[in-house]
C-alpha atoms as a PDB file:
ATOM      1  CA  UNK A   1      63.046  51.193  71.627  1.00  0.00           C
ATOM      2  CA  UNK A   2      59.217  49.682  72.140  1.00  0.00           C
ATOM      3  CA  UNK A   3      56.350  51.917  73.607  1.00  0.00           C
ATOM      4  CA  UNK A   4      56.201  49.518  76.759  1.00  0.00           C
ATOM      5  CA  UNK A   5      56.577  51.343  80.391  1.00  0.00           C
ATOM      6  CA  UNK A   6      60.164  51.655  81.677  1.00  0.00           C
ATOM      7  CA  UNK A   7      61.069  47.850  83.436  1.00  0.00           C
ATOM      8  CA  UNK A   8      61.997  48.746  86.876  1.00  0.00           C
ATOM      9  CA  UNK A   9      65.144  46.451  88.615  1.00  0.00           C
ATOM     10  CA  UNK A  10      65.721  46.318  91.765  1.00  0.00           C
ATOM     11  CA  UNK A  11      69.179  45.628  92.950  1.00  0.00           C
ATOM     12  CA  UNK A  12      68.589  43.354  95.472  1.00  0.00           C
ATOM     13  CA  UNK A  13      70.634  42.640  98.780  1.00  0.00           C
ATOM     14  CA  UNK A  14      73.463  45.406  98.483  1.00  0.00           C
ATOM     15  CA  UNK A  15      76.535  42.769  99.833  1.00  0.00           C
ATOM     16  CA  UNK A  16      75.582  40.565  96.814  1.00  0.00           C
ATOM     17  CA  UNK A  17      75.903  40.327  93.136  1.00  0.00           C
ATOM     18  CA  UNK A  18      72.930  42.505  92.590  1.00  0.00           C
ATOM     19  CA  UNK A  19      74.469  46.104  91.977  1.00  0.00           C
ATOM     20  CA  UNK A  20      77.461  43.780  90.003  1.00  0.00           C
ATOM     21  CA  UNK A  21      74.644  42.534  87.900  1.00  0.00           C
ATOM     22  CA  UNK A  22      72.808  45.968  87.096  1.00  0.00           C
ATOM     23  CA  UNK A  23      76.231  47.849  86.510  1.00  0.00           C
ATOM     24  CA  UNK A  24      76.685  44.903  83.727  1.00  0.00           C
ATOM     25  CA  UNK A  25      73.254  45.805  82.407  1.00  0.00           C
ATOM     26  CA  UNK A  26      73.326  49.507  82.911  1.00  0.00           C
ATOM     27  CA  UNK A  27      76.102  49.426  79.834  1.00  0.00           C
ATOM     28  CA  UNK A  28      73.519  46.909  77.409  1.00  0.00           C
ATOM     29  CA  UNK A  29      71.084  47.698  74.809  1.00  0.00           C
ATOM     30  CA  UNK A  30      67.548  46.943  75.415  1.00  0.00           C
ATOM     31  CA  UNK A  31      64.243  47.257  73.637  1.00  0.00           C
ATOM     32  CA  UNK A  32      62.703  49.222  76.515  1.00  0.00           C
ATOM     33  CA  UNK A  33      63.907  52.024  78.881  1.00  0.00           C
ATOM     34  CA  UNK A  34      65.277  50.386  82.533  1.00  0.00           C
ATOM     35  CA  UNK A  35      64.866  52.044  85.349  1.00  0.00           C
ATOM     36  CA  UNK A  36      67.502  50.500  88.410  1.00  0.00           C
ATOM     37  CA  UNK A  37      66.803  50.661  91.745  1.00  0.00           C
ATOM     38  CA  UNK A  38      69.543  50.712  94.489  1.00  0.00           C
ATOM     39  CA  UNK A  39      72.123  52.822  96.209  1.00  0.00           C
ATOM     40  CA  UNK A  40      73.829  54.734  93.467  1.00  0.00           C
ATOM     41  CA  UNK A  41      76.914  54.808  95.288  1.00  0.00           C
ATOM     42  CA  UNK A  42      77.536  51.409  95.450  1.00  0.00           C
ATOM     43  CA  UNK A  43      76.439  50.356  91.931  1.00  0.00           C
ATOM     44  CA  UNK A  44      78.883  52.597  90.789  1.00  0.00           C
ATOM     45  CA  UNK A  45      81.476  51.024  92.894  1.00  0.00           C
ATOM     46  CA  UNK A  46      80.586  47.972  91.444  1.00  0.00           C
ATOM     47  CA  UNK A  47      80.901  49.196  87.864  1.00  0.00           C
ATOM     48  CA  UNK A  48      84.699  50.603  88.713  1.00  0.00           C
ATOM     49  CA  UNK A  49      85.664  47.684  89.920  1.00  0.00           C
ATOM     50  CA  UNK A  50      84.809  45.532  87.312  1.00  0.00           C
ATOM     51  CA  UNK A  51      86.060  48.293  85.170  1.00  0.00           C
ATOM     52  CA  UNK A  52      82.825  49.257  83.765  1.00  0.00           C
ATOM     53  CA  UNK A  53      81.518  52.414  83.097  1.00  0.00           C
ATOM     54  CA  UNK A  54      78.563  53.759  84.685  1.00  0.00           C
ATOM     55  CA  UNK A  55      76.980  57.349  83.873  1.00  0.00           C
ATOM     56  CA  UNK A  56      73.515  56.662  84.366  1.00  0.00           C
ATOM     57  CA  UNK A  57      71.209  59.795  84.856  1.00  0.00           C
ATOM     58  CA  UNK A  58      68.836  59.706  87.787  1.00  0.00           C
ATOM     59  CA  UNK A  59      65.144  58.785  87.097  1.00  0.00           C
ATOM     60  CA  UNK A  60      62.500  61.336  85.798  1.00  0.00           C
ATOM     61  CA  UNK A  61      59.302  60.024  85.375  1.00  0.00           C
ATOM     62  CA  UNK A  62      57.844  60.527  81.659  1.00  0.00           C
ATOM     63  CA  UNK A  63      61.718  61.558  80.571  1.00  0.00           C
ATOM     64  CA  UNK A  64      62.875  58.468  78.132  1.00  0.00           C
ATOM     65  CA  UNK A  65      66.763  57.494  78.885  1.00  0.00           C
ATOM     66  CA  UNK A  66      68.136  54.305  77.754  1.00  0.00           C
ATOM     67  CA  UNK A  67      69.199  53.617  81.512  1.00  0.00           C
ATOM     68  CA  UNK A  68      68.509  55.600  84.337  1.00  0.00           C
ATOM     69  CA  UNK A  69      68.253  54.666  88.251  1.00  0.00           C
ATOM     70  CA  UNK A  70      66.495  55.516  90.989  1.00  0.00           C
ATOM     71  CA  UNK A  71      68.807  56.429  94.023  1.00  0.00           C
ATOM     72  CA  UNK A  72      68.024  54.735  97.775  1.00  0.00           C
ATOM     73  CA  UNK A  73      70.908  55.123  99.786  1.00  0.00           C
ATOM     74  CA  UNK A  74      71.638  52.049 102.357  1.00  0.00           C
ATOM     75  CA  UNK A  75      71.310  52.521 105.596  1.00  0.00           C
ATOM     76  CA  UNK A  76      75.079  51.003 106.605  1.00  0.00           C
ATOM     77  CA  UNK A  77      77.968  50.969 104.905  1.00  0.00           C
ATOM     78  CA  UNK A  78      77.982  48.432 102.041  1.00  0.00           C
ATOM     79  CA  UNK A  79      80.678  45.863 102.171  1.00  0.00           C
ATOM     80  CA  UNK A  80      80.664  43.519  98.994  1.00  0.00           C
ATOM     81  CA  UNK A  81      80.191  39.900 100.332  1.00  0.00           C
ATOM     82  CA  UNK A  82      79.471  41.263 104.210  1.00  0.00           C
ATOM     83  CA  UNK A  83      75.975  40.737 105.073  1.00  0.00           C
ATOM     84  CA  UNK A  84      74.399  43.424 107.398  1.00  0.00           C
ATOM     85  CA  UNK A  85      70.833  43.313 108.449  1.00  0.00           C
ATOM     86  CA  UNK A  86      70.959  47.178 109.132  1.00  0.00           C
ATOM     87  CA  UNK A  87      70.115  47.434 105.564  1.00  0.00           C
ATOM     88  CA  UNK A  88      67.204  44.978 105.345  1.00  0.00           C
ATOM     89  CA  UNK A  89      64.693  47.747 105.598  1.00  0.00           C
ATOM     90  CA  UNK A  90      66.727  49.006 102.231  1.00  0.00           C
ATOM     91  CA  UNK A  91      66.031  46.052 100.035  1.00  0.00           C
ATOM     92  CA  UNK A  92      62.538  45.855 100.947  1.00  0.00           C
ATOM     93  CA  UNK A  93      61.918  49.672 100.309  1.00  0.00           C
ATOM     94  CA  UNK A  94      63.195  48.928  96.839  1.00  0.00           C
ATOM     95  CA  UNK A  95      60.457  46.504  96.232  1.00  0.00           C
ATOM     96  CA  UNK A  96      57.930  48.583  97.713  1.00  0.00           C
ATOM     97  CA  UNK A  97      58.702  51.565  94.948  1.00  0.00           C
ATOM     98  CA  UNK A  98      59.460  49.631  92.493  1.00  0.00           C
ATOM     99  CA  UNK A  99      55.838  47.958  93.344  1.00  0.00           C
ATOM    100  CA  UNK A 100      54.268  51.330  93.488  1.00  0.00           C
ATOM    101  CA  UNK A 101      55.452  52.077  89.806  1.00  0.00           C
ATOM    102  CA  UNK A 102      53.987  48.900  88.464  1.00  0.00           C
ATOM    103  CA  UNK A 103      50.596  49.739  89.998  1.00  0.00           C
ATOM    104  CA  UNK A 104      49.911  52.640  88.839  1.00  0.00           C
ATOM    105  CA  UNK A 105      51.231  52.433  85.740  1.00  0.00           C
ATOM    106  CA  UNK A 106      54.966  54.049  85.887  1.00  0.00           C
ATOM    107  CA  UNK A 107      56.541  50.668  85.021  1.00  0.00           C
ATOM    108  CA  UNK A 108      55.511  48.444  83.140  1.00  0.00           C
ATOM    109  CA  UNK A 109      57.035  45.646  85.108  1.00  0.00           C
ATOM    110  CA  UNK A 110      59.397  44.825  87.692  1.00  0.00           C
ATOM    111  CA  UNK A 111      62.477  42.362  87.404  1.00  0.00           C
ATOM    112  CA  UNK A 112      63.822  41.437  90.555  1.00  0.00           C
ATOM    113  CA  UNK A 113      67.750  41.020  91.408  1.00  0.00           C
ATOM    114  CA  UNK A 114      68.790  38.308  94.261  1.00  0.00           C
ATOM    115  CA  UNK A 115      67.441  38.930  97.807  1.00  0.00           C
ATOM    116  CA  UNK A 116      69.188  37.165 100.842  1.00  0.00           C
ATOM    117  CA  UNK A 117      66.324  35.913 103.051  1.00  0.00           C
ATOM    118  CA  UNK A 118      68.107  35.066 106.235  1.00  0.00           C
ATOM    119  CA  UNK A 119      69.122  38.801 106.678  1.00  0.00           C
ATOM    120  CA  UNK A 120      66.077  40.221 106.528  1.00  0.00           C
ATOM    121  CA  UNK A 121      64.504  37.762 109.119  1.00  0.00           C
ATOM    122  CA  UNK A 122      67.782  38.746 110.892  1.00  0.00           C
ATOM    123  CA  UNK A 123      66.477  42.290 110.781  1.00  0.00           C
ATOM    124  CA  UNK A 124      63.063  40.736 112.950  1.00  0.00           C
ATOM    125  CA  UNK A 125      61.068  41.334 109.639  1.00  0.00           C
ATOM    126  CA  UNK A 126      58.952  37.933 108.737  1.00  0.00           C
ATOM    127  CA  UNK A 127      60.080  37.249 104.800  1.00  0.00           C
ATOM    128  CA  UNK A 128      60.047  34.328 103.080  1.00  0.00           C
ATOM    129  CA  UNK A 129      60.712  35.698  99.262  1.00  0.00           C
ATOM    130  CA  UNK A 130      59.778  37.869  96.919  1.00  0.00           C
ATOM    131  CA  UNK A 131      56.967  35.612  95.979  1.00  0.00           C
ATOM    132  CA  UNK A 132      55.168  35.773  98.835  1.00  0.00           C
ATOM    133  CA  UNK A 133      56.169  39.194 100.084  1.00  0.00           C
ATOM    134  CA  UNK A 134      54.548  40.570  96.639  1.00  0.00           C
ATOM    135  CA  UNK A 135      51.606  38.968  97.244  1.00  0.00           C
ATOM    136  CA  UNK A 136      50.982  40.271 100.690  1.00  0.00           C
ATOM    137  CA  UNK A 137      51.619  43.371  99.376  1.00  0.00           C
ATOM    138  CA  UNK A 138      49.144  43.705  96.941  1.00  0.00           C
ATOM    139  CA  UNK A 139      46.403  41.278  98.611  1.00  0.00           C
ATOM    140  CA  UNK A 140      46.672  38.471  96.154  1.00  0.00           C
ATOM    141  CA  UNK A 141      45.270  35.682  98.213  1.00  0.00           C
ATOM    142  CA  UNK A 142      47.340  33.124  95.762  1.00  0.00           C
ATOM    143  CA  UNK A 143      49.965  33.760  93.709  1.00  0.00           C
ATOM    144  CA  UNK A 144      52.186  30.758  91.372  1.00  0.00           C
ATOM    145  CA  UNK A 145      55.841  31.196  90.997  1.00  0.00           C
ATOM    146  CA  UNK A 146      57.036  29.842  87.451  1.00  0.00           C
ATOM    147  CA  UNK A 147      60.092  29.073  86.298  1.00  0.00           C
ATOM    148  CA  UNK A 148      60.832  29.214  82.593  1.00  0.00           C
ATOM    149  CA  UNK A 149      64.217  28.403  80.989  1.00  0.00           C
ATOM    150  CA  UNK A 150      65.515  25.248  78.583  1.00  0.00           C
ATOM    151  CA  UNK A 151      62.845  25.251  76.623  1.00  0.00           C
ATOM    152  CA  UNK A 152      60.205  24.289  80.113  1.00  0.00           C
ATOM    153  CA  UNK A 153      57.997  26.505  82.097  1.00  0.00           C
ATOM    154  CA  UNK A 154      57.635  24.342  85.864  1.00  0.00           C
ATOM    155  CA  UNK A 155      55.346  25.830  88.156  1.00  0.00           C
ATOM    156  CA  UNK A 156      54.913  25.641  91.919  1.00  0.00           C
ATOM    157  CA  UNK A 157      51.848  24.146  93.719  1.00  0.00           C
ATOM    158  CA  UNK A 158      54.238  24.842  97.096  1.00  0.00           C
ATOM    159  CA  UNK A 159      56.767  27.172  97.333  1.00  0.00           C
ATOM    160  CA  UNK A 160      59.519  27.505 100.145  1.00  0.00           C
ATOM    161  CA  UNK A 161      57.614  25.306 102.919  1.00  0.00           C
ATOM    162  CA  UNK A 162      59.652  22.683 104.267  1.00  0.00           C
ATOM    163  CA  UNK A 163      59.001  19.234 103.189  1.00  0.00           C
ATOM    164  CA  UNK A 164      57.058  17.681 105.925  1.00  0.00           C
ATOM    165  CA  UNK A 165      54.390  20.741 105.529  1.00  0.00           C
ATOM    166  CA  UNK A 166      53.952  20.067 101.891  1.00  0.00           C
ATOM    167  CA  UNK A 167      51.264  17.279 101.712  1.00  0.00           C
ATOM    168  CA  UNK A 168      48.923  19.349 104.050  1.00  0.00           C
ATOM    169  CA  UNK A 169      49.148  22.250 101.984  1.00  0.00           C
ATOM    170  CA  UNK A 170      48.081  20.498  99.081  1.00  0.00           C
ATOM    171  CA  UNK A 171      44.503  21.203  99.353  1.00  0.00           C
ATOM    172  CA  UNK A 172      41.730  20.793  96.521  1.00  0.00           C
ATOM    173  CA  UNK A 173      41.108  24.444  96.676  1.00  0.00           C
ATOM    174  CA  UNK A 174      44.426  25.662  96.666  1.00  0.00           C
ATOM    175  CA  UNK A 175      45.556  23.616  93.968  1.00  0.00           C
ATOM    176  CA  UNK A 176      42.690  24.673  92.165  1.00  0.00           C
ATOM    177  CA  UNK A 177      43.414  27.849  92.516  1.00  0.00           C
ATOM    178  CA  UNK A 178      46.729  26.982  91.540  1.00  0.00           C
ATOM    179  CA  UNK A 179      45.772  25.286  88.456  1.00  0.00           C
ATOM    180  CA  UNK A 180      43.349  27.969  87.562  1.00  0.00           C
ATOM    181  CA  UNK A 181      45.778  31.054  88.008  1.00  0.00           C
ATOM    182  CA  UNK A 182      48.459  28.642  85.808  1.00  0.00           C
ATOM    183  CA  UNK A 183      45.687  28.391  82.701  1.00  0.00           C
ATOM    184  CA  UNK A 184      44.968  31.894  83.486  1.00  0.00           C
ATOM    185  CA  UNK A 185      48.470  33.597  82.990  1.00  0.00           C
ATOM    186  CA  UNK A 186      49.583  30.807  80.287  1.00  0.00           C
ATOM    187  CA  UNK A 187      46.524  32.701  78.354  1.00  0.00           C
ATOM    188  CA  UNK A 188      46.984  36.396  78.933  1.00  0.00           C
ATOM    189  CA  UNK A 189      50.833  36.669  79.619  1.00  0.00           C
ATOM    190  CA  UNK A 190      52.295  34.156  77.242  1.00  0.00           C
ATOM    191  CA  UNK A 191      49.358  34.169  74.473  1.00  0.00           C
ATOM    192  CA  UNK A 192      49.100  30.480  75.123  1.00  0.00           C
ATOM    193  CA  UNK A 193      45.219  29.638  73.423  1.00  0.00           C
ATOM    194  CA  UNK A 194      44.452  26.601  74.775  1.00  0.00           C
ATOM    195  CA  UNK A 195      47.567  25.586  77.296  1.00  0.00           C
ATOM    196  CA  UNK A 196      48.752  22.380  78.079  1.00  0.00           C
ATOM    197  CA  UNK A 197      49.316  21.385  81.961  1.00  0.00           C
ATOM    198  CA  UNK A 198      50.918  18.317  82.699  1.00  0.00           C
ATOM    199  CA  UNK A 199      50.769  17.690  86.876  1.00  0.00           C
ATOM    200  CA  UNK A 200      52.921  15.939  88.940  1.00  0.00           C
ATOM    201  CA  UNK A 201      51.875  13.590  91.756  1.00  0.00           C
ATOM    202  CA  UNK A 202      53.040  13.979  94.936  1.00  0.00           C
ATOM    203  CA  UNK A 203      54.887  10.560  95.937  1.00  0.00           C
ATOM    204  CA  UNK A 204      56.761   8.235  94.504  1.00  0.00           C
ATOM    205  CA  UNK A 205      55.225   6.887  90.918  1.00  0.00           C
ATOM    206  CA  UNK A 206      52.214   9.138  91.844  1.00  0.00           C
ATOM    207  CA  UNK A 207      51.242   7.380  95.010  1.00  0.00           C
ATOM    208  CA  UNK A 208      51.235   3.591  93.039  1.00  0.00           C
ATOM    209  CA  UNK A 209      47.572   3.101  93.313  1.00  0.00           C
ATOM    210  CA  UNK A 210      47.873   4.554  96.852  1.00  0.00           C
ATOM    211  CA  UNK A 211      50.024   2.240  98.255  1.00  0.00           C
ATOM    212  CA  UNK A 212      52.802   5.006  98.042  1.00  0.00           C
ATOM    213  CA  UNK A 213      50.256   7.675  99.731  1.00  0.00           C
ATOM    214  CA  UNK A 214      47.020   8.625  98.988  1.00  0.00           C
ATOM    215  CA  UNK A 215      47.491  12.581  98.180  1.00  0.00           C
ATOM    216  CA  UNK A 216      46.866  11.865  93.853  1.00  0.00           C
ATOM    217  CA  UNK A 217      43.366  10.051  94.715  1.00  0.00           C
ATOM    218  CA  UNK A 218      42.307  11.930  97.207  1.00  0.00           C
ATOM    219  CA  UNK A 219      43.211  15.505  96.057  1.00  0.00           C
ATOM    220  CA  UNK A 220      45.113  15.543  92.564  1.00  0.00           C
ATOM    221  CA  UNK A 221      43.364  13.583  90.783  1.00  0.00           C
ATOM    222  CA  UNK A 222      39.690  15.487  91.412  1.00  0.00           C
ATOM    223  CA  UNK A 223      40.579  18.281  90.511  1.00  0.00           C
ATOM    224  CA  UNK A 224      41.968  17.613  87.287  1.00  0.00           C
ATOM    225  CA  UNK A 225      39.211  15.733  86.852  1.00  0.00           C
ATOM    226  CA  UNK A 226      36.951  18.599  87.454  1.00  0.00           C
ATOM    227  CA  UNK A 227      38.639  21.355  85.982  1.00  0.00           C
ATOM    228  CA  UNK A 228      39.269  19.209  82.654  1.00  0.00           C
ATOM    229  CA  UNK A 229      35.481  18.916  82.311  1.00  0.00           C
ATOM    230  CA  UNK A 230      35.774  22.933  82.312  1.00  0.00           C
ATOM    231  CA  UNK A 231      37.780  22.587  79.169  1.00  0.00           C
ATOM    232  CA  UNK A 232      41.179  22.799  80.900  1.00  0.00           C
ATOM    233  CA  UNK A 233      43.869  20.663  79.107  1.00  0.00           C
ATOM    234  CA  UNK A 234      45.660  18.858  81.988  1.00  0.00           C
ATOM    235  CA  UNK A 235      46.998  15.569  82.382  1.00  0.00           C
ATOM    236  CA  UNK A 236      47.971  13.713  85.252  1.00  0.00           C
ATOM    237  CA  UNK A 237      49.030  13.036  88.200  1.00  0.00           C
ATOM    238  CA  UNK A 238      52.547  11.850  86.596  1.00  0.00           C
ATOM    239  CA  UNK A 239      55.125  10.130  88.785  1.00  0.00           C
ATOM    240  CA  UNK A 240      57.490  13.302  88.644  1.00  0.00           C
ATOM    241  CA  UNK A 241      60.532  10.930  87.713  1.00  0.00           C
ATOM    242  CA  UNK A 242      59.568  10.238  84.057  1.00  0.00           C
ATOM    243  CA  UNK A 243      57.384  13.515  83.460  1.00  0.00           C
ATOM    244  CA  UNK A 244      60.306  15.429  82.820  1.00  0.00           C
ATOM    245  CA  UNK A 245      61.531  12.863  80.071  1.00  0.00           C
ATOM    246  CA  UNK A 246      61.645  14.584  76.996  1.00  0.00           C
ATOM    247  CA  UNK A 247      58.878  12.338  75.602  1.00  0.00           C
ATOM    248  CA  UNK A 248      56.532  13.060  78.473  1.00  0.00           C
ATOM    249  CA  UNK A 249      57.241  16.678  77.673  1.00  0.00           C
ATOM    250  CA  UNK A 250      56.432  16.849  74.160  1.00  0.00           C
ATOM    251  CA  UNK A 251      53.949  19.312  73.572  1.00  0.00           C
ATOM    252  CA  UNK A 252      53.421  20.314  76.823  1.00  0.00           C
ATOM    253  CA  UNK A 253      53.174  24.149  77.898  1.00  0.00           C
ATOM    254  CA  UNK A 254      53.987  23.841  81.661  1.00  0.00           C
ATOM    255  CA  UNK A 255      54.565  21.331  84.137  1.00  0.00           C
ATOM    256  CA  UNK A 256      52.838  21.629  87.637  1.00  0.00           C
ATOM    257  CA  UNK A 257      54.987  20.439  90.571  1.00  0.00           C
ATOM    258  CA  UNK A 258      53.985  19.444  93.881  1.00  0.00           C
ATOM    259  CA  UNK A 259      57.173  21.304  95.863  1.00  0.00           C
ATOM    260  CA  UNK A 260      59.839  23.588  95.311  1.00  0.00           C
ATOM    261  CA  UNK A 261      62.549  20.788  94.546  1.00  0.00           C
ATOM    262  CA  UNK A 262      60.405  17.906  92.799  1.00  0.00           C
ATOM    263  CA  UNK A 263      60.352  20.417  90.042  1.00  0.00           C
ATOM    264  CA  UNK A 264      62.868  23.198  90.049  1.00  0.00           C
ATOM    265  CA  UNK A 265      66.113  20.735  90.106  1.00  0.00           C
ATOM    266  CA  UNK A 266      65.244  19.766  86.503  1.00  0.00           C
ATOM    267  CA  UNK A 267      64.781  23.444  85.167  1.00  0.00           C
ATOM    268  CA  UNK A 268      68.271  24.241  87.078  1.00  0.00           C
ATOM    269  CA  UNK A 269      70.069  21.220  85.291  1.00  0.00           C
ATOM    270  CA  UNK A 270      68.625  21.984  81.872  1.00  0.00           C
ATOM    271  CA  UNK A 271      68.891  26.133  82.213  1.00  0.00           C
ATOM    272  CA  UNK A 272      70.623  27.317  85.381  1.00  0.00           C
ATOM    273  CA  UNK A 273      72.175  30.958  85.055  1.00  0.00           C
ATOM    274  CA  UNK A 274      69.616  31.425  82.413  1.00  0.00           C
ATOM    275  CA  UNK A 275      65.922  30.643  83.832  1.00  0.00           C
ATOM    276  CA  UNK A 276      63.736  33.157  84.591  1.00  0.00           C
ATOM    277  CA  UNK A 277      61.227  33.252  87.845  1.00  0.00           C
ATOM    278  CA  UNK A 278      57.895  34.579  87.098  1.00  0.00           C
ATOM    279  CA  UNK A 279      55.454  35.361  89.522  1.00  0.00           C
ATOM    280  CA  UNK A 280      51.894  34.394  88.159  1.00  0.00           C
ATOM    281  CA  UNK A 281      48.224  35.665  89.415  1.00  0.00           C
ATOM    282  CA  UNK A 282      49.826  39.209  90.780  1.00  0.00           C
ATOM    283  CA  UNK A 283      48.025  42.771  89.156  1.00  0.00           C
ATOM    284  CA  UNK A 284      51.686  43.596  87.812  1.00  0.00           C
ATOM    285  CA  UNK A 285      54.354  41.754  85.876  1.00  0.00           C
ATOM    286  CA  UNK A 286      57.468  40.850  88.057  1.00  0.00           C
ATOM    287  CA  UNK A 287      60.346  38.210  87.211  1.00  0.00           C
ATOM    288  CA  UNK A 288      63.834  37.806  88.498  1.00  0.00           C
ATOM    289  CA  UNK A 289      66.977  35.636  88.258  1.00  0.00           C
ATOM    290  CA  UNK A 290      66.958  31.783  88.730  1.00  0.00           C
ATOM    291  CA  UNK A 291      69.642  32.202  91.497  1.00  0.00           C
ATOM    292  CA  UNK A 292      70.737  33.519  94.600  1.00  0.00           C
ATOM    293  CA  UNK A 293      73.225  36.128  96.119  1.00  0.00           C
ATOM    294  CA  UNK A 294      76.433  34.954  95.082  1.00  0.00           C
ATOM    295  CA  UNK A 295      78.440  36.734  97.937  1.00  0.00           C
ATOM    296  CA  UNK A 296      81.517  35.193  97.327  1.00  0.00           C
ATOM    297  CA  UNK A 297      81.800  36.996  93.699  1.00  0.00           C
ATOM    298  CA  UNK A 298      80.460  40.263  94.533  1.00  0.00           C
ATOM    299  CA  UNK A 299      82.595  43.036  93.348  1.00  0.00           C
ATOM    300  CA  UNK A 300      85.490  41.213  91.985  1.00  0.00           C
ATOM    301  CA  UNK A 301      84.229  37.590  90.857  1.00  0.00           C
ATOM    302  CA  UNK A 302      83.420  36.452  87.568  1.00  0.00           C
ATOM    303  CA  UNK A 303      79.781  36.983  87.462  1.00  0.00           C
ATOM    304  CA  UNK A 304      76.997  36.236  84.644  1.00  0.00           C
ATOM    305  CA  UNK A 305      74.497  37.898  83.825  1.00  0.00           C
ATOM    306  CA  UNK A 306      72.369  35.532  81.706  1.00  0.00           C
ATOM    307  CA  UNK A 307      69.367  35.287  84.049  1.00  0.00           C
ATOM    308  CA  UNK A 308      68.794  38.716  84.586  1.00  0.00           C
ATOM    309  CA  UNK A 309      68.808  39.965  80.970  1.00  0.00           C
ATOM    310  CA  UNK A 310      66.640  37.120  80.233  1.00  0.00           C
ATOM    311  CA  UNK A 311      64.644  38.111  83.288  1.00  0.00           C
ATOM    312  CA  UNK A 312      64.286  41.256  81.620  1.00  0.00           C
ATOM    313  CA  UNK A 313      63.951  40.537  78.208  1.00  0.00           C
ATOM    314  CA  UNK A 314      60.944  38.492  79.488  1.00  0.00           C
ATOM    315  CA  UNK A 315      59.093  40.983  81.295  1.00  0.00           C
ATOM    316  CA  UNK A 316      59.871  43.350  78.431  1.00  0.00           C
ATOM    317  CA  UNK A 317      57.777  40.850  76.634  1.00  0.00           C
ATOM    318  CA  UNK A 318      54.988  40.151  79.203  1.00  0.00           C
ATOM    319  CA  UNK A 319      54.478  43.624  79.716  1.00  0.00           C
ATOM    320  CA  UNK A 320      53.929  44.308  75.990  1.00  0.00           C
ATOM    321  CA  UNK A 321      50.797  41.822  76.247  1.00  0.00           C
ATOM    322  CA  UNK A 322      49.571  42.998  79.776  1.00  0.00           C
END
């Protein structure tokens, strides 16, 4: 087992596949101590009816086990499947210790199991992901979300905005920022030298001379213009339907997308079940699964688990070089 910082895991929105998924992990081998998160109760439930064992001790902070947990008791009954915004407040004090670890140095990073959105905003609290609840949480004014998985690492320039809102949030600051934070984090998490960025235009065939929209003369194309005479290696903007041909791709580090679904479709189709969401520019290291809730299988469907071992496996490794 490596010197790195127990990974914390959270478990997620209780009705889903979440506790399924760390009961699964709770019986694996991995190179550093995990620490799970959840209601112990229903994990364990979880693990019996899959017909898994689960003996995990509870959590002692600077005692080394294997796996251990970290017992926070819903608030309502959990019913695998049955969604129940009583026990909102639960999931989100799950990210808040496993946050609180990761700061000040108890964890070494935090993978994050499925979260179900709609309940929470059911609950009346404002929460749009894990993305940008982390960030608000620790005052990062910007923060990237990455996906990596199938042998490509596609960032975000907007996350979970609808699509009419994306072209004004495509600033030049903020996807300077963007770009910036991207070459940052390629650097010092992945131990990229000198990364390679190719960017996606917004519109169709990157605007076609801006008869398609004028977003990739206006905005894009500045500042890659100005951040390549910095030294950064970027290229673009790319009409996103041949960027993610394999030629376009070879030798590229990352891709830059303009929205959620210009970019993550293609990661989904060529790694689903096995991608891994980063979050870049945050103080800590945090990743999760490529997928949602699953409500359907929890407790009884056949589940895998191939995202969130890689999830961890990953921040295993990113923490190492943090």
């Amino acid at each position: 087992m490596s010197n790195t910082a127990p990974i914390a895991i959270t478990a997620g929105e209780p009705a889903g596949i979440g506790p399924d998924l760390c009961a699964i992990l709770a019986g694996r081998i991995h190179p550093a101590p995990i620490v799970i998160l959840g209601d112990r109760a229903v994990v364990a439930a979880r693990a019996r009816q899959r017909g898994l064992a689960f003996d995990a001790p509870a959590y002692e902070r600077g005692k080394v086990a294997p796996v251990s947990i970290i017992d926070v008791p819903a608030a309502a009954a959990v019913t695998a499947g049955r969604l129940d915004p009583a026990n909102a407040r639960h999931v989100l004090a799950l990210l808040d210790r496993a946050l609180a670890g990761c700061l000040d140095g108890e964890f070494g990073a935090m993978v994050t199991a499925p979260v179900q959105k709609s309940t929470i905003n059911d609950a009346g609290v404002p929460f749009t992901g894990h993305t940008e609840y982390l960030a608000e949480k620790t005052g990062t004014p910007r923060v990237v979300m990455l996906l990596a998985g199938g042998g490509l690492r596609v960032a975000l320039a907007t996350t979970h905005l609808p699509l009419a809102a994306v072209p004004a949030a495509i600033t030049r600051e903020s996807l300077e920022t963007t770009l910036r934070i991207l070459d940052k984090d390629l650097r010092l998490r992945f131990g990229i030298a000198r990364p390679r960025i190719l960017v996606a235009g917004l519109n169709p065939h990157a605007g076609e001379s801006g008869h398609l929209g004028r977003e990739e003369i206006d905005v894009i194309a500045p500042v890659i213009a100005a951040l390549a005479a910095e030294g950064m290696r970027l290229e673009g903007p790319l009409p996103a339907d041949t960027l993610f041909t394999p030629r376009a791709l070879a030798g590229a580090d990352a891709v830059l997308a303009m929205f959620h679904d210009q970019g993550l479709p293609v990661l989904k189709h060529a790694a689903f079940g096995h991608a891994v969401n980063i979050t870049l520019g945050l103080p800590v290291v945090r990743t999760s699964v490529d997928h949602g809730t699953a409500l359907e299988l929890a407790g009884s469907g056949e589940i895998d688990a191939g995202s969130l071992e890689a999830a961890v496996a990953l921040a295993i490794d990113l923490a190492a070089r943090a």
